[in-house]
PDB file of N, CA and C in Angstrom:
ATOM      1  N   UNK A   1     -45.867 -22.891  57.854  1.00  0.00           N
ATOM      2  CA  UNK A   1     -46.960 -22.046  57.434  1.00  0.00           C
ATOM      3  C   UNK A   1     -46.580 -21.193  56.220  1.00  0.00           C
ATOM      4  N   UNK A   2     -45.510 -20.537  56.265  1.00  0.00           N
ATOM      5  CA  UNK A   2     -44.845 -19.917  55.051  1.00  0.00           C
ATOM      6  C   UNK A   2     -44.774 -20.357  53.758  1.00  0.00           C
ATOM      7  N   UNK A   3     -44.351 -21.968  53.941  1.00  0.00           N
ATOM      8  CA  UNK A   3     -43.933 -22.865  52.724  1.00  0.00           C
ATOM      9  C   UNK A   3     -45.945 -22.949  52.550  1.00  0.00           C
ATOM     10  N   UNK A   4     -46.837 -23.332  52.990  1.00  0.00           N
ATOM     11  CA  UNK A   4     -47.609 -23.301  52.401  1.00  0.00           C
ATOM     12  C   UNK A   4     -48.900 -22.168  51.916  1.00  0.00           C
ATOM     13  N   UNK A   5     -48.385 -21.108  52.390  1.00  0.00           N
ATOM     14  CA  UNK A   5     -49.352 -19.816  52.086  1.00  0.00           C
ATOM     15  C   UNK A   5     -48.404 -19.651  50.331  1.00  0.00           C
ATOM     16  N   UNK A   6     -47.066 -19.916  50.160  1.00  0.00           N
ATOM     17  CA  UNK A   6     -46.434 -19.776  49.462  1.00  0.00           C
ATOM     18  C   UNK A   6     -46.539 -20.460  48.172  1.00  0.00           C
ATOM     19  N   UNK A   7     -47.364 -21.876  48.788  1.00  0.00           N
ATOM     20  CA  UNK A   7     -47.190 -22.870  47.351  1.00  0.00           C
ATOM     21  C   UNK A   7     -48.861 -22.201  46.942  1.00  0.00           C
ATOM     22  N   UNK A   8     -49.576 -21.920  47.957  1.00  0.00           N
ATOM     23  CA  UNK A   8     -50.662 -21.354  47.264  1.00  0.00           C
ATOM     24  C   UNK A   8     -51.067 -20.018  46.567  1.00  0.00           C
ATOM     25  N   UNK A   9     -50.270 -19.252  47.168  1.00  0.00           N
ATOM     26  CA  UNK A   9     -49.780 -17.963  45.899  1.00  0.00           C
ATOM     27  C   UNK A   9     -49.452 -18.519  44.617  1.00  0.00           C
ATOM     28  N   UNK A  10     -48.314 -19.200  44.822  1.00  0.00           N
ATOM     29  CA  UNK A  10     -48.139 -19.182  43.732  1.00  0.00           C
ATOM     30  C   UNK A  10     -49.146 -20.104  42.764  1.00  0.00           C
ATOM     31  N   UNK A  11     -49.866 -20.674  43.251  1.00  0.00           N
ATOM     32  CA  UNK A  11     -51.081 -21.776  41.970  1.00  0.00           C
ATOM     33  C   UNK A  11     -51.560 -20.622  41.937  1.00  0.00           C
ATOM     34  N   UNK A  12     -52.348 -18.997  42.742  1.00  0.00           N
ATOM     35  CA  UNK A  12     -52.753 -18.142  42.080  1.00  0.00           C
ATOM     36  C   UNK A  12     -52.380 -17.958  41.394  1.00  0.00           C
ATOM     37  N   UNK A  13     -50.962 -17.129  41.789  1.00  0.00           N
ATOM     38  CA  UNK A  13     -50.454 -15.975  40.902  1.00  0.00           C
ATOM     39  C   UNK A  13     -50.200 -16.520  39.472  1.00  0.00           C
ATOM     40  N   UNK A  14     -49.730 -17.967  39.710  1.00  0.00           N
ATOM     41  CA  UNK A  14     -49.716 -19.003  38.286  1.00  0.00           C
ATOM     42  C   UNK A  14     -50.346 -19.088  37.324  1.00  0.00           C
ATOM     43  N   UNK A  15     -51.101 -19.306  38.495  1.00  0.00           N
ATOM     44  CA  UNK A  15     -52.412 -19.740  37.171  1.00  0.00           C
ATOM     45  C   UNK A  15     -53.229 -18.959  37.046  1.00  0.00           C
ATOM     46  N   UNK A  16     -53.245 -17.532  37.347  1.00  0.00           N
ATOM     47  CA  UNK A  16     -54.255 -16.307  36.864  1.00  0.00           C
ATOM     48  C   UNK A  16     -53.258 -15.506  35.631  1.00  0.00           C
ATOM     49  N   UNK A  17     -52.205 -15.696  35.865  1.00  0.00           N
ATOM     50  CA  UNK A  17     -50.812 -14.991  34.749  1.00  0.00           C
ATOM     51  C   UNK A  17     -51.094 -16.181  33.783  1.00  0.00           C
ATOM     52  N   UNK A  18     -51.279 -17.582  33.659  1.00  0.00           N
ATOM     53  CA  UNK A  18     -50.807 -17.975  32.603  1.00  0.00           C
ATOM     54  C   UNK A  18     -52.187 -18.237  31.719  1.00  0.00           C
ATOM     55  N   UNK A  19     -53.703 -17.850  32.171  1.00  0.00           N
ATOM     56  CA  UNK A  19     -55.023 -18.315  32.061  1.00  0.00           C
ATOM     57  C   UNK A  19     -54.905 -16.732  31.395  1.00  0.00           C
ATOM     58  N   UNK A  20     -54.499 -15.659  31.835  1.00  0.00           N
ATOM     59  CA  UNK A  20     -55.212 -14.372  31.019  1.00  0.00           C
ATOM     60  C   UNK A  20     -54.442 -14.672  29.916  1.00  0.00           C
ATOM     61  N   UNK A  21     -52.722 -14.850  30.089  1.00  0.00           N
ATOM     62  CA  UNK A  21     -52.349 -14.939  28.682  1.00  0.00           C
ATOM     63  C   UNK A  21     -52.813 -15.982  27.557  1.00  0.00           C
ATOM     64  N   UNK A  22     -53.180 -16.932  28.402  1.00  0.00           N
ATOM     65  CA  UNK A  22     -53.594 -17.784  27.442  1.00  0.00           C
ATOM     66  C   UNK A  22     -54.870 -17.323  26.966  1.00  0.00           C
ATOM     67  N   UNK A  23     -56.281 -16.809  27.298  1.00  0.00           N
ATOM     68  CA  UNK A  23     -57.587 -15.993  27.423  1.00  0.00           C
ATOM     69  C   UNK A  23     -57.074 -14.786  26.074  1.00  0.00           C
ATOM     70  N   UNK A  24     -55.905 -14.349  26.020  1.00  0.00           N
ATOM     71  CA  UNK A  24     -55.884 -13.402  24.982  1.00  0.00           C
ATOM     72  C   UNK A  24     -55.087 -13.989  23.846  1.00  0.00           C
ATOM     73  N   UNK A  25     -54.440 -14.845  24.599  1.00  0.00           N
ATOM     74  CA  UNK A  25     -54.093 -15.257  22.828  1.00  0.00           C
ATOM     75  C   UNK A  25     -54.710 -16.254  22.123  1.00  0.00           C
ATOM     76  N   UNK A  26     -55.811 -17.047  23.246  1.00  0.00           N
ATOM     77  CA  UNK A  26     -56.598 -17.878  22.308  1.00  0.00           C
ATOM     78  C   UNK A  26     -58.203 -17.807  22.290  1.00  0.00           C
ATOM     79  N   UNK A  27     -58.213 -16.765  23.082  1.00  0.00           N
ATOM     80  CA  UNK A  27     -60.332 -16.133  23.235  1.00  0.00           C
ATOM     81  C   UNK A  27     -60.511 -17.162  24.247  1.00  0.00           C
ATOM     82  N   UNK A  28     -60.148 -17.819  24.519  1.00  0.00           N
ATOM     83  CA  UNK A  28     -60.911 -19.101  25.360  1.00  0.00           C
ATOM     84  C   UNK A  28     -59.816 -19.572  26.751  1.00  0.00           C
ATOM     85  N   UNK A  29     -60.401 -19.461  27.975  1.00  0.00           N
ATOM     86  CA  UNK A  29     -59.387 -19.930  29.262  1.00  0.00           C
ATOM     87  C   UNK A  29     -59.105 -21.357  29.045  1.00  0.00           C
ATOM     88  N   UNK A  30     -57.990 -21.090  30.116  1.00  0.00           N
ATOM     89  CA  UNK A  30     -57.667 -23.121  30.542  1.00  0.00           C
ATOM     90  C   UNK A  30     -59.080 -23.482  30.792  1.00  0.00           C
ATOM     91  N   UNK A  31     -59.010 -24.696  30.466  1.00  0.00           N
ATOM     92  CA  UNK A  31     -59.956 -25.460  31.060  1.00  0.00           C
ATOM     93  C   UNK A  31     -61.424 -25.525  30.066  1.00  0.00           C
ATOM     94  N   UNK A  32     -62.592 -25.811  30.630  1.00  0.00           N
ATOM     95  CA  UNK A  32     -63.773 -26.070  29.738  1.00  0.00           C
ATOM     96  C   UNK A  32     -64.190 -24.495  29.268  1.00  0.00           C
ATOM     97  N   UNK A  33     -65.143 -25.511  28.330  1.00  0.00           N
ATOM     98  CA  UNK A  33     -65.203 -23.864  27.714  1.00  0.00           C
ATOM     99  C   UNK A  33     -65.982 -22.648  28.286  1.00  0.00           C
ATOM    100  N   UNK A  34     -67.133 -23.303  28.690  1.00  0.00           N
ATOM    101  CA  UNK A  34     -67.703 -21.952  29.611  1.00  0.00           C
ATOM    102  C   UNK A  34     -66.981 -21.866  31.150  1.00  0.00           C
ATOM    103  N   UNK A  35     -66.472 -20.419  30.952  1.00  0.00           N
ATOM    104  CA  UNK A  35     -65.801 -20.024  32.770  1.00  0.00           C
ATOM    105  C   UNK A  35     -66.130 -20.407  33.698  1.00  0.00           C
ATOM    106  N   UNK A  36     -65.701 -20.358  34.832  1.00  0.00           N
ATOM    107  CA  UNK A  36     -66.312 -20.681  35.869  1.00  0.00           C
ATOM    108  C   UNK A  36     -67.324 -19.860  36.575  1.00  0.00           C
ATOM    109  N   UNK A  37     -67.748 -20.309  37.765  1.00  0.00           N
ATOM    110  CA  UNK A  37     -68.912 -19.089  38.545  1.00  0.00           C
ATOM    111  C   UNK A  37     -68.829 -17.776  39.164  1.00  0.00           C
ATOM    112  N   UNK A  38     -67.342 -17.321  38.385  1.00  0.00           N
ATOM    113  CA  UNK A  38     -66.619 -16.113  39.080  1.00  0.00           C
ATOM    114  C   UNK A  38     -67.728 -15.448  38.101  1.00  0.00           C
ATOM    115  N   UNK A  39     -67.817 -15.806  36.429  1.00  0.00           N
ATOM    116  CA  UNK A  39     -68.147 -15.379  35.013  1.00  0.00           C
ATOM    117  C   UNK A  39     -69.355 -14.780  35.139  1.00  0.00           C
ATOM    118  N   UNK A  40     -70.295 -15.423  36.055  1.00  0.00           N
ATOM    119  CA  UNK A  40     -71.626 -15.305  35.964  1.00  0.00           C
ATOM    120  C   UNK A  40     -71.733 -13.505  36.606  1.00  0.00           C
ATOM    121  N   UNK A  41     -71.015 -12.909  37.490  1.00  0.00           N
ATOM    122  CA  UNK A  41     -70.719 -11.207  38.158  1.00  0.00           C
ATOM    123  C   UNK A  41     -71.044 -10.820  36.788  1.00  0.00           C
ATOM    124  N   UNK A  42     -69.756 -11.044  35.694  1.00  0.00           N
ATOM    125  CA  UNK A  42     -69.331 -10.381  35.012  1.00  0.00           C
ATOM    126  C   UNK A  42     -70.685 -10.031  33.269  1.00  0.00           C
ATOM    127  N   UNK A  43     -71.258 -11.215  33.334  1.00  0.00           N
ATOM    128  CA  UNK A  43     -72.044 -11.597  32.387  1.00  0.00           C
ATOM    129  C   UNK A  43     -73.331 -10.560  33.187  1.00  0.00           C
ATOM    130  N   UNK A  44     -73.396 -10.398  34.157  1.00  0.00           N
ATOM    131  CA  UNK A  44     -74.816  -9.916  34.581  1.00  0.00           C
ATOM    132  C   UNK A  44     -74.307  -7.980  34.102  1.00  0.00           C
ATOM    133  N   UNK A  45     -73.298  -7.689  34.393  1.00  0.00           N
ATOM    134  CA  UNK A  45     -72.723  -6.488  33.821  1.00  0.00           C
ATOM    135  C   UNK A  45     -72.417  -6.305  32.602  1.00  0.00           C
ATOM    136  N   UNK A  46     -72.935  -7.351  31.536  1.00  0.00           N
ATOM    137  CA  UNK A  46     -72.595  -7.003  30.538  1.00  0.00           C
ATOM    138  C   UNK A  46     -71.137  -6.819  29.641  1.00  0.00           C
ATOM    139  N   UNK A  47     -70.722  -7.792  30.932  1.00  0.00           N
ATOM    140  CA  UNK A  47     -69.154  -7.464  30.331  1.00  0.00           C
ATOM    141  C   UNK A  47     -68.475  -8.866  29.791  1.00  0.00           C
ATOM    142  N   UNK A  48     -67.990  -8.811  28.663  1.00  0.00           N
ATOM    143  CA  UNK A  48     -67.581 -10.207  27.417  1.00  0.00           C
ATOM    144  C   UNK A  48     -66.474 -10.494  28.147  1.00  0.00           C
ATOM    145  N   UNK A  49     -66.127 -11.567  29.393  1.00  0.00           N
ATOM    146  CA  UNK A  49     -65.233 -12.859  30.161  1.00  0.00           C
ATOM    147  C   UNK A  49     -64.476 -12.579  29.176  1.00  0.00           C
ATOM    148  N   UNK A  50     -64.225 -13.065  27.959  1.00  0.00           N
ATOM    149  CA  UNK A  50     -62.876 -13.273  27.413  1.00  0.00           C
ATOM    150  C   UNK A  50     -62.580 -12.204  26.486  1.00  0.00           C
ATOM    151  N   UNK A  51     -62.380 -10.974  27.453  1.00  0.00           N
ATOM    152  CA  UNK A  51     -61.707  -9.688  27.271  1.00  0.00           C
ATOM    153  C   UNK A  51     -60.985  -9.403  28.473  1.00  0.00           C
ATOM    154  N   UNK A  52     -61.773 -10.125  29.248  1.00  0.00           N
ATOM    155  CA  UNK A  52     -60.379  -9.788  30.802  1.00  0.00           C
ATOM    156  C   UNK A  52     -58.987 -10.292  30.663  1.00  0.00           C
ATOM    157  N   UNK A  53     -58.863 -11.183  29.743  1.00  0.00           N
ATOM    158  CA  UNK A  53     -57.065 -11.346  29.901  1.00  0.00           C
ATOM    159  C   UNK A  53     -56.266 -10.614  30.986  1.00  0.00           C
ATOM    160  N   UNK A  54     -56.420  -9.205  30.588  1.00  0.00           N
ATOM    161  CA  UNK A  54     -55.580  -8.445  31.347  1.00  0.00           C
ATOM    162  C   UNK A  54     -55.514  -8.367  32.843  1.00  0.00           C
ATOM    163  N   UNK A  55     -57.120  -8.407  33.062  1.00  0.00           N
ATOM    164  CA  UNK A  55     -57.042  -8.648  34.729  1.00  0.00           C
ATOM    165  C   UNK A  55     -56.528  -9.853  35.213  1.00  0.00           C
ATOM    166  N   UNK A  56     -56.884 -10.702  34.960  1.00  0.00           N
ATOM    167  CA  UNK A  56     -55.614 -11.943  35.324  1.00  0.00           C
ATOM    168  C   UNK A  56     -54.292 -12.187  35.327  1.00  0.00           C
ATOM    169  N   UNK A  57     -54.037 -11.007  34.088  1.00  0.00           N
ATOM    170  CA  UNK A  57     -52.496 -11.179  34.213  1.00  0.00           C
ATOM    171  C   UNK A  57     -52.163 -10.093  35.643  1.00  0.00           C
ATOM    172  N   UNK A  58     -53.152  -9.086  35.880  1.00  0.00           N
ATOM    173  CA  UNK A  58     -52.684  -8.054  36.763  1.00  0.00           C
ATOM    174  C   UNK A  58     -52.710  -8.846  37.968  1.00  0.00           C
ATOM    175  N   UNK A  59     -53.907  -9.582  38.250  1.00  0.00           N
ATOM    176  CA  UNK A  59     -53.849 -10.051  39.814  1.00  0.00           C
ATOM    177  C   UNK A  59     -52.788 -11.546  39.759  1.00  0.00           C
ATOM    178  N   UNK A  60     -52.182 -12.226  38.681  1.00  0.00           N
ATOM    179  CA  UNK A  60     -51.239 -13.058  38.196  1.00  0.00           C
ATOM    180  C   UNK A  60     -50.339 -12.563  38.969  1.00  0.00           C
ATOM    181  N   UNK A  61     -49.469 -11.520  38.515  1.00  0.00           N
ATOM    182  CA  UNK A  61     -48.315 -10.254  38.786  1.00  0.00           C
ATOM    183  C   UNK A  61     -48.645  -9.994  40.589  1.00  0.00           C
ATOM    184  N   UNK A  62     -49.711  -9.823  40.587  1.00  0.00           N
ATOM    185  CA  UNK A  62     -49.593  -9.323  41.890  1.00  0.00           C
ATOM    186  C   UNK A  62     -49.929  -9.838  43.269  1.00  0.00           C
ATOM    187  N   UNK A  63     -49.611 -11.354  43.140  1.00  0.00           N
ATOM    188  CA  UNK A  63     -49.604 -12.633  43.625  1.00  0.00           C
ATOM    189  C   UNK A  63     -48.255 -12.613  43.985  1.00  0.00           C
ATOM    190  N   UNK A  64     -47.635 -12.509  42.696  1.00  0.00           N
ATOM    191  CA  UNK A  64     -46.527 -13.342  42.618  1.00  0.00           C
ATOM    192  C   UNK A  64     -45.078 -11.889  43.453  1.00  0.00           C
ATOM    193  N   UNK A  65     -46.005 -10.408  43.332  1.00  0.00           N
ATOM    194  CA  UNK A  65     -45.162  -9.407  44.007  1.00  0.00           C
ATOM    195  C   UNK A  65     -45.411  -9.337  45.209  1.00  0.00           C
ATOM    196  N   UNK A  66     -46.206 -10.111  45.677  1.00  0.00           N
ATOM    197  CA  UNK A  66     -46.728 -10.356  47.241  1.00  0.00           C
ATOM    198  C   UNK A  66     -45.811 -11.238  47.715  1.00  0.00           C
ATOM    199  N   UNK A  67     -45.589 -13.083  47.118  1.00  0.00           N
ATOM    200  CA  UNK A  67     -44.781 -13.582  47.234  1.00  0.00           C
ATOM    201  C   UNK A  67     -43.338 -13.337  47.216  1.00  0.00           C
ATOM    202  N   UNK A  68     -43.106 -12.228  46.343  1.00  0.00           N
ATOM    203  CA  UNK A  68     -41.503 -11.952  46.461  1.00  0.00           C
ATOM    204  C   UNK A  68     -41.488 -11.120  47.948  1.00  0.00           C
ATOM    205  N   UNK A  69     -42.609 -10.206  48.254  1.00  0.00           N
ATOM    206  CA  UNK A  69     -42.528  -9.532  49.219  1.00  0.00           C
ATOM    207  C   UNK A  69     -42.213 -10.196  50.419  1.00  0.00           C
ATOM    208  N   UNK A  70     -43.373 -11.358  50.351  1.00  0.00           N
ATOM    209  CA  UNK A  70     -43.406 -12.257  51.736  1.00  0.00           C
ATOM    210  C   UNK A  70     -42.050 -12.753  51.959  1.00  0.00           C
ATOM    211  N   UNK A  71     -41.208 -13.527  51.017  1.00  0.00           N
ATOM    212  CA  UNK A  71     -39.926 -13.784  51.557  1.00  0.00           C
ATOM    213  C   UNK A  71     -38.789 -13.183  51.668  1.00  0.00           C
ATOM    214  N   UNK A  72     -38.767 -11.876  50.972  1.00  0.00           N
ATOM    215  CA  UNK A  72     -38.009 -10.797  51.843  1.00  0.00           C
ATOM    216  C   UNK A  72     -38.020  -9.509  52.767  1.00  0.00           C
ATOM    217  N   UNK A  73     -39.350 -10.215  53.774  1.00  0.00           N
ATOM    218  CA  UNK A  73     -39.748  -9.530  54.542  1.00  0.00           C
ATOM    219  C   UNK A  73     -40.010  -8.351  54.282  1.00  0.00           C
ATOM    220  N   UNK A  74     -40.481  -8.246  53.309  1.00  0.00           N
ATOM    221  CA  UNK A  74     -40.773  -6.640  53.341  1.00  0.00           C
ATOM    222  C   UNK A  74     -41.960  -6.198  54.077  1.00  0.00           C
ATOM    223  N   UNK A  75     -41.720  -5.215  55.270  1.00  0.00           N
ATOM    224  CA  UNK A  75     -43.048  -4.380  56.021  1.00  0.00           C
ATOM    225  C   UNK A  75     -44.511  -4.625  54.830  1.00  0.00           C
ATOM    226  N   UNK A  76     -44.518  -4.443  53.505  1.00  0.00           N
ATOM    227  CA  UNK A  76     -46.146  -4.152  53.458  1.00  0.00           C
ATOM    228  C   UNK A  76     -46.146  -5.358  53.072  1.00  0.00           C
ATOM    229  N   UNK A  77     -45.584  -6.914  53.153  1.00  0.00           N
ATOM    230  CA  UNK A  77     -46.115  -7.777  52.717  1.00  0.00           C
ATOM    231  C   UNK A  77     -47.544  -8.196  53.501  1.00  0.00           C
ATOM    232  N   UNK A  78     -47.502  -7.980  54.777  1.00  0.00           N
ATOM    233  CA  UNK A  78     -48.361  -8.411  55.612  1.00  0.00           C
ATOM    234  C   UNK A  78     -49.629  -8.003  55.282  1.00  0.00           C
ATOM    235  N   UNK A  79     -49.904  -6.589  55.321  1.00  0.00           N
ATOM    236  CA  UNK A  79     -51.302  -5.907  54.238  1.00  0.00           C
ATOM    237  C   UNK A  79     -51.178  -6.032  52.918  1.00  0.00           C
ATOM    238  N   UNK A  80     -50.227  -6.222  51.986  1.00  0.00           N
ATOM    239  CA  UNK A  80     -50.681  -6.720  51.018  1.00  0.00           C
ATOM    240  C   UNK A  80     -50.750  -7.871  50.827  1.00  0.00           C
ATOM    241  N   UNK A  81     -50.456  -8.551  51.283  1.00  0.00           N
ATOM    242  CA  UNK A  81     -51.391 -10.001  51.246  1.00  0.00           C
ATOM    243  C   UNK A  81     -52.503 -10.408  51.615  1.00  0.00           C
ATOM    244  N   UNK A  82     -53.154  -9.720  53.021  1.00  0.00           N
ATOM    245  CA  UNK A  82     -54.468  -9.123  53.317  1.00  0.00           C
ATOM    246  C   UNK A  82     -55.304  -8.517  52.039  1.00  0.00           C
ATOM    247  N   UNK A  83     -54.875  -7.608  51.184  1.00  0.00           N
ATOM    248  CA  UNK A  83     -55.184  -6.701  50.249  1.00  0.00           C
ATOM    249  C   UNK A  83     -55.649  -7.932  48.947  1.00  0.00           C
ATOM    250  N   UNK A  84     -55.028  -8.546  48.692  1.00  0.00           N
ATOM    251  CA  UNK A  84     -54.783  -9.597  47.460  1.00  0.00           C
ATOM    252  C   UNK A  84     -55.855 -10.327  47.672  1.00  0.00           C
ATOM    253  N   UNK A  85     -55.597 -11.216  49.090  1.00  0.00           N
ATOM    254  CA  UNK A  85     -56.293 -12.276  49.534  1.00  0.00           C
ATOM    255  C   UNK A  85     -58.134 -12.136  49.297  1.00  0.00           C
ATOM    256  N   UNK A  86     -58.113 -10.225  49.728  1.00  0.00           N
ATOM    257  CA  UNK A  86     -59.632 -10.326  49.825  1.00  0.00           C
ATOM    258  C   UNK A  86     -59.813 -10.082  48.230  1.00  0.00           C
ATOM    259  N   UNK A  87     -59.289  -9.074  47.574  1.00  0.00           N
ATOM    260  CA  UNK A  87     -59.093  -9.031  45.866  1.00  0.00           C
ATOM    261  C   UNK A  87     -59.339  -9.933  44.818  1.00  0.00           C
ATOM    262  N   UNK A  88     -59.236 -11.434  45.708  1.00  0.00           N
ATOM    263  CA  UNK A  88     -58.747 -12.713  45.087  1.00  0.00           C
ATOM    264  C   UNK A  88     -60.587 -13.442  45.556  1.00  0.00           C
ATOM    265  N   UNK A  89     -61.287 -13.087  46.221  1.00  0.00           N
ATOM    266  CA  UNK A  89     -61.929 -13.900  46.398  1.00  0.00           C
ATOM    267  C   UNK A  89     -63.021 -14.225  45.605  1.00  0.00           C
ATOM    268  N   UNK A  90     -63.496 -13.571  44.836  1.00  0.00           N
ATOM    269  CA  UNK A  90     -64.289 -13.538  43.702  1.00  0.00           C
ATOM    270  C   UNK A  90     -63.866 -14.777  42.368  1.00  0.00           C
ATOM    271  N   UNK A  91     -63.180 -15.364  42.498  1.00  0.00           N
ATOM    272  CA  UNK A  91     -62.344 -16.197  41.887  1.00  0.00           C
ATOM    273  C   UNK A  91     -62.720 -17.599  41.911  1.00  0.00           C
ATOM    274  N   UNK A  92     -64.288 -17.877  41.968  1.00  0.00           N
ATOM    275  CA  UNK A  92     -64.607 -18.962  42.086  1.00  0.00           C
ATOM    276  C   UNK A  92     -64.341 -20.353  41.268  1.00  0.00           C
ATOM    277  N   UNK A  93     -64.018 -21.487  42.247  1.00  0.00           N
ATOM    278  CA  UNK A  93     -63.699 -21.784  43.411  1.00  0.00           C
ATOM    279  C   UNK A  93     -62.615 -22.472  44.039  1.00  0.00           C
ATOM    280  N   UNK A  94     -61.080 -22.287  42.826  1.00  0.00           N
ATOM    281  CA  UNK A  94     -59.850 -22.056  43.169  1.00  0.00           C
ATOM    282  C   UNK A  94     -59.551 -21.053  44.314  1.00  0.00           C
ATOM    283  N   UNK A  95     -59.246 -19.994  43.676  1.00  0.00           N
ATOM    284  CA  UNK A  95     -59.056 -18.503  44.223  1.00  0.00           C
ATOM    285  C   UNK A  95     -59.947 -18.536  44.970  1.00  0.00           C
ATOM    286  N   UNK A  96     -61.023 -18.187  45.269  1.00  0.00           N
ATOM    287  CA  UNK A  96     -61.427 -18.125  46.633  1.00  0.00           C
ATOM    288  C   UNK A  96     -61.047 -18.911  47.603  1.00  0.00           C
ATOM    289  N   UNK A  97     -60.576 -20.417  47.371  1.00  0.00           N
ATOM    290  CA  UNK A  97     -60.410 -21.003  48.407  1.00  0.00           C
ATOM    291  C   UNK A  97     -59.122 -21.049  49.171  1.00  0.00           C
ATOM    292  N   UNK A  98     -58.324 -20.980  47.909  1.00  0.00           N
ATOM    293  CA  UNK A  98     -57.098 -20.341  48.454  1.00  0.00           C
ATOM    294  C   UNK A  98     -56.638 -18.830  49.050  1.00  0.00           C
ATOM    295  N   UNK A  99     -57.337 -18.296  48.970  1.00  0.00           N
ATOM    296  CA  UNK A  99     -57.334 -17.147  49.019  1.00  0.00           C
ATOM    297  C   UNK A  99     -57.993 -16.729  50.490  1.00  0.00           C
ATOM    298  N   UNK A 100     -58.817 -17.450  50.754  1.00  0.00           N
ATOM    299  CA  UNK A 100     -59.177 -17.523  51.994  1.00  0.00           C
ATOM    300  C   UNK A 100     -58.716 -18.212  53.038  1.00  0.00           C
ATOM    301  N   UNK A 101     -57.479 -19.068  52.748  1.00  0.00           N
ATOM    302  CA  UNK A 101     -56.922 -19.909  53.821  1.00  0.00           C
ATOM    303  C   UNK A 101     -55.102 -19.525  53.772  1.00  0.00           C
ATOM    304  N   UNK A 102     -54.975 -18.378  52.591  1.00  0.00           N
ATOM    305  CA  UNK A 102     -54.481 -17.466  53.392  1.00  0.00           C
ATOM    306  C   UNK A 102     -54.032 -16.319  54.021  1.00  0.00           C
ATOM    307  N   UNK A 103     -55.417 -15.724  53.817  1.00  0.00           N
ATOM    308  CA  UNK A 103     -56.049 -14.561  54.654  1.00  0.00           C
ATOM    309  C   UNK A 103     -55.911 -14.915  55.857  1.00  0.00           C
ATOM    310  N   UNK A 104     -56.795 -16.151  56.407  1.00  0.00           N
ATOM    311  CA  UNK A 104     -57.022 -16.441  57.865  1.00  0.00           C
ATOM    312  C   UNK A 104     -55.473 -16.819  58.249  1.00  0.00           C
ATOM    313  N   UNK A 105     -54.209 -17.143  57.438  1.00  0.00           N
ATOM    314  CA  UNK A 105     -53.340 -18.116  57.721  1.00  0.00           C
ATOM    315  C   UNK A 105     -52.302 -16.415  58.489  1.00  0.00           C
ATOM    316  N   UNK A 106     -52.878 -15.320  57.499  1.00  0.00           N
ATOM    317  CA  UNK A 106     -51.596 -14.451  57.512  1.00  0.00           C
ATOM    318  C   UNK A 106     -52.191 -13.742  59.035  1.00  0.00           C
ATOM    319  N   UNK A 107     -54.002 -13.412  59.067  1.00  0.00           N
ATOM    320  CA  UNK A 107     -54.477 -13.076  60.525  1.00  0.00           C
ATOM    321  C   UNK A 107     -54.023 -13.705  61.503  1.00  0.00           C
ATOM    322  N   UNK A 108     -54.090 -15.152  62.038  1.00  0.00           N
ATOM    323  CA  UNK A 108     -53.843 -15.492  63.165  1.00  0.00           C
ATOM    324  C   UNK A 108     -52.794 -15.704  63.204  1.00  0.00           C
ATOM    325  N   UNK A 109     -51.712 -15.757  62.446  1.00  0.00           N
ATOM    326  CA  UNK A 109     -50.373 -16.649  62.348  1.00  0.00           C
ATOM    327  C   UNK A 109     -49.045 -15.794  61.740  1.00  0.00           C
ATOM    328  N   UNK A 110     -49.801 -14.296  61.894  1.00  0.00           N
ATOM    329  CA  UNK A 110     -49.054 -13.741  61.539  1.00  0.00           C
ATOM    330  C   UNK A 110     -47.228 -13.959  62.295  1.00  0.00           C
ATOM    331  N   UNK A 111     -47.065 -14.101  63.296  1.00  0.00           N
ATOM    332  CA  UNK A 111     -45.842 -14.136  63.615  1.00  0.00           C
ATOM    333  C   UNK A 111     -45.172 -15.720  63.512  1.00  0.00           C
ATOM    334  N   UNK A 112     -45.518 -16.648  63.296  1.00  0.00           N
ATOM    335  CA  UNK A 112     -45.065 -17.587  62.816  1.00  0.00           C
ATOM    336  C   UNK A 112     -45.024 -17.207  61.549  1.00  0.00           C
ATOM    337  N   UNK A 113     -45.668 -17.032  60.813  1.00  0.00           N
ATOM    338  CA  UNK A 113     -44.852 -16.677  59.259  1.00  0.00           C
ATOM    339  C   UNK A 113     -43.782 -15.253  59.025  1.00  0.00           C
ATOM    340  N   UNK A 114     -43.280 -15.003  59.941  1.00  0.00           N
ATOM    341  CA  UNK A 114     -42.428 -14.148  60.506  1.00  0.00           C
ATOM    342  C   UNK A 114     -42.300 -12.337  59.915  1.00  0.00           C
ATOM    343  N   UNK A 115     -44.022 -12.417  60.146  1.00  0.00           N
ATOM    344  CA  UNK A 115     -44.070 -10.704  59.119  1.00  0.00           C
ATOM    345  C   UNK A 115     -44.999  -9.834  60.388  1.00  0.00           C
TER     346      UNK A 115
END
């Protein structure tokens, strides 16, 4: 359960760190050119998608400080991965999906993944 809440952090934390940097240094994300259906929140607020760089790199980072957490047991990995997971779900429909399987993975299973 560990090895795979783990490989899916990290395609977050991956690929939200390497999509903002890429989002600021080239105006435009991985992938096609209009965002995905996370974009459409952000467009109804008036707010220009490829200026977030930064938030991707933040929830990128803080994927990947969850993951360091999770494998050296550190006490708040358990709520912050709870914390992330729900943080993460807006992220349509990568991140949400991962993000939701492992939320439910860290709720019921918490002691098999040994936190």
């Amino acid at each position: 359960m560990k090895t795979v809440i783990t490989f899916l952090g990290l395609l977050n934390g991956v690929y939200m760190l390497l999509d903002g940097i890429f989002v600021i240094i080239t105006g435009k994300y991985i992938g096609p050119e209009k965002p995905g259906p996370w974009a459409e929140f952000f467009y109804k607020m008036n707010v220009n998608v490829f200026k977030l760089g930064w938030l991707f790199i933040l929830y990128g980072l803080l994927w990947l400080v969850w993951l360091y957490a999770l494998w050296t047991n550190k006490e708040w990995a358990y709520h912050f991965g709870l914390f992330i997971s729900l943080i993460s779900l807006w992220y349509l429909p990568l991140g949400t999906s991962t993000s939701i399987i492992i939320f439910v993975t860290l709720l019921f299973w918490r002691q098999k993944i040994g936190l």
